[in-house]
Protein backbone atom coordinates (compact mmCIF):
# COMPACT_ATOMS: atom_id res chain seq x y z
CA UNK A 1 180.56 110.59 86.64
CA UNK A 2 177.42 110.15 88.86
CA UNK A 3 175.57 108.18 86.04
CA UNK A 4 176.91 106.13 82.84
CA UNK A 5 175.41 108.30 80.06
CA UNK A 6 176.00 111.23 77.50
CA UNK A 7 176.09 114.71 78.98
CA UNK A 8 173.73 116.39 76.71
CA UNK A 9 174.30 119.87 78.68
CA UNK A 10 177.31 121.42 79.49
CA UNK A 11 177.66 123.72 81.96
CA UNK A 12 177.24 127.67 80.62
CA UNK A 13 175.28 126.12 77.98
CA UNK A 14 171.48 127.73 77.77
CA UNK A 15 168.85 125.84 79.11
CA UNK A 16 165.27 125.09 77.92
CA UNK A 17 164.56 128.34 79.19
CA UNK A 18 167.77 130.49 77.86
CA UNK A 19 168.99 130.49 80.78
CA UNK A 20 173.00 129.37 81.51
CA UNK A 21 172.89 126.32 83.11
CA UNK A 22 174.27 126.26 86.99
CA UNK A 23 175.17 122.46 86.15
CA UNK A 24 175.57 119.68 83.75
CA UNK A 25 172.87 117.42 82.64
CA UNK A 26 173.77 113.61 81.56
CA UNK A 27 171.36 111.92 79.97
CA UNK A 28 171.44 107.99 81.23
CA UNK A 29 169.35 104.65 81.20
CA UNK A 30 165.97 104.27 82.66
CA UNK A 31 166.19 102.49 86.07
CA UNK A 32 170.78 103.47 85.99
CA UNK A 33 172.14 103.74 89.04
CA UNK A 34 173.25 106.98 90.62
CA UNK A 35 176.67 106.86 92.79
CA UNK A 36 178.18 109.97 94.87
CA UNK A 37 180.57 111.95 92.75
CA UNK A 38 183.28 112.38 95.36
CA UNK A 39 183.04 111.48 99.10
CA UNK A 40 180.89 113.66 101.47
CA UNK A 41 178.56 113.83 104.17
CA UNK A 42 174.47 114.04 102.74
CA UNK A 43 173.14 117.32 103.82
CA UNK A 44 169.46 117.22 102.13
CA UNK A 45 167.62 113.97 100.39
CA UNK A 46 163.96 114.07 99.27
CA UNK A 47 161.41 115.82 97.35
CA UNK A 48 162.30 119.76 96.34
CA UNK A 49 159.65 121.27 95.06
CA UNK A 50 159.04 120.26 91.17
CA UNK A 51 162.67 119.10 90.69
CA UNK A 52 161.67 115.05 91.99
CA UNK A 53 163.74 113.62 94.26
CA UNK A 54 167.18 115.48 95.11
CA UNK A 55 170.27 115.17 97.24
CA UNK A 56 172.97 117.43 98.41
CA UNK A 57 176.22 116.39 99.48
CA UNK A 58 178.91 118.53 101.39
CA UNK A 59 182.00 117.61 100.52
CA UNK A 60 184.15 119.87 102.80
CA UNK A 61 186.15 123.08 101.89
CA UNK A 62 183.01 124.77 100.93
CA UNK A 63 181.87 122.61 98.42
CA UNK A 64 178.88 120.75 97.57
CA UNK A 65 177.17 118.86 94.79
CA UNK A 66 173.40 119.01 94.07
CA UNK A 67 171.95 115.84 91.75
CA UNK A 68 168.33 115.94 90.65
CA UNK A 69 165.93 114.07 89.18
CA UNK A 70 166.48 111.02 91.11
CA UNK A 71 163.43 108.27 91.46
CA UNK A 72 164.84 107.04 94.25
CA UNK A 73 166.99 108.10 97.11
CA UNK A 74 169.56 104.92 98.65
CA UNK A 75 170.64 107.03 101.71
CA UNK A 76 169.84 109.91 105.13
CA UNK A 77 170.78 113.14 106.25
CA UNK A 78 173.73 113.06 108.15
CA UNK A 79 175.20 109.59 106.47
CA UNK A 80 178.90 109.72 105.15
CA UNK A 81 179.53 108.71 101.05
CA UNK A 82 182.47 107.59 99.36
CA UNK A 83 183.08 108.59 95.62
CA UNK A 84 181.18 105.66 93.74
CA UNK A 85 178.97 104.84 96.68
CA UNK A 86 175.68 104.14 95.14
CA UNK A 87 173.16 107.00 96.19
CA UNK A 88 169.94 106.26 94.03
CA UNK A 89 168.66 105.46 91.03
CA UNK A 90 166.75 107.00 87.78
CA UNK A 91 163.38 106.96 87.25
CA UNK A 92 162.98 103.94 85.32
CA UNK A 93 159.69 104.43 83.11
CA UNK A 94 159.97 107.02 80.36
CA UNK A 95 162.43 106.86 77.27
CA UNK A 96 165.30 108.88 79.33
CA UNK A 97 166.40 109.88 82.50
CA UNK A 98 168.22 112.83 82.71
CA UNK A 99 170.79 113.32 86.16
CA UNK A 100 171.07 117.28 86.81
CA UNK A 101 174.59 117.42 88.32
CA UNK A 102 175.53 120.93 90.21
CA UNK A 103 178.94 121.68 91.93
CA UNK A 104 179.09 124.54 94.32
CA UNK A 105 181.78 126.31 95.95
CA UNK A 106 180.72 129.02 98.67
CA UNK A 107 177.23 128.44 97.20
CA UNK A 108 178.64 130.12 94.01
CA UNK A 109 178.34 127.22 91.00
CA UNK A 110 181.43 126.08 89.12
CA UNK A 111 181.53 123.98 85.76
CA UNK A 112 182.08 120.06 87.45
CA UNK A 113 183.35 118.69 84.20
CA UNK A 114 187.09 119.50 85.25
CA UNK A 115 186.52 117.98 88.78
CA UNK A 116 184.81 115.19 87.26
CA UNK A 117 187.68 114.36 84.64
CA UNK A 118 190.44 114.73 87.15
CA UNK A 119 189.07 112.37 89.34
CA UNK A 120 188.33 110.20 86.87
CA UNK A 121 192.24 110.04 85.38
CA UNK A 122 193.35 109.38 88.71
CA UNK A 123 190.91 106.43 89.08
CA UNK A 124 192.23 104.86 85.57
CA UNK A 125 195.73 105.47 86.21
C-alpha cells in the first residue's frame, strides 16, 4: 500500500457523488508518509486543479498509477521510484487524510487492490 491506513473505498464502490469510483481511497494519519506503489518513472507532480497536490507514475507496459491528495510532493518529473520509495506526505492538519490511489492500464482504470495484495505477499514471503 502507498499509505498505512484503512481503505474506506473500494474500487466500483459509489462515490460521494454516485459515481463508481476509478480508484481506491485509504484513509491514513495526518502528516503519514506516502511511498510509490511499485517502481516507475514520475510523469506529472504538482497541483491539478481542485484535487491538491498529485503525482503520476508510469510504470511501463502501459500502466500507471495516479495518487491524490498529497500535501507534499518528495520528488520531479522525469526521476525513477522504487516500490516503497517515499514520494510525499499527507496533509497533516485536519482529522484525516485520505490517499486517492488510481491504477491505469492503456488509460482504462483497473481495481489496484489485486496488484496491491500480490505485491504485498511476495514482500512477506
Amino acid at each position: 500500500m502507498p499509505v498505512v491506513g484503512k481503505v474506506t473505498r473500494r474500487y466500483g464502490e459509489n462515490d460521494e457523488y454516485g459515481a463508481a469510483s476509478k480508484g481506491i481511497v485509504i484513509e491514513a494519519r495526518p502528516g503519514g508518509q506516502v511511498v510509490a506503489p511499485f517502481d516507475g518513472r514520475i510523469e506529472f507532480a504538482g497541483p491539478f486543479r481542485g484535487y491538491g497536490q498529485i503525482l503520476i507514475i508510469e510504470h511501463g507496459d502501459g500502466y500507471h498509477s495516479l495518487l491524490a491528495g498529497l500535501e507534499r510532493i518528495d520528488g520531479e518529473v522525469g526521476q525513477w521510484l522504487v516500490a516503497g520509495e517515499p514520494v510525499g506526505v499527507m496533509p497533516s492538519d485536519g482529522p484525516g487524510a485520505a490517499l486517492y490511489l488510481e491504477l491505469r492500464r492503456h488509460e482504462q482504470p483497473i481495481n489496484p487492490l489485486p496488484w496491491l495484495a500480490t505485491r504485498d505477499d511476495k514482500v512477506s514471503g
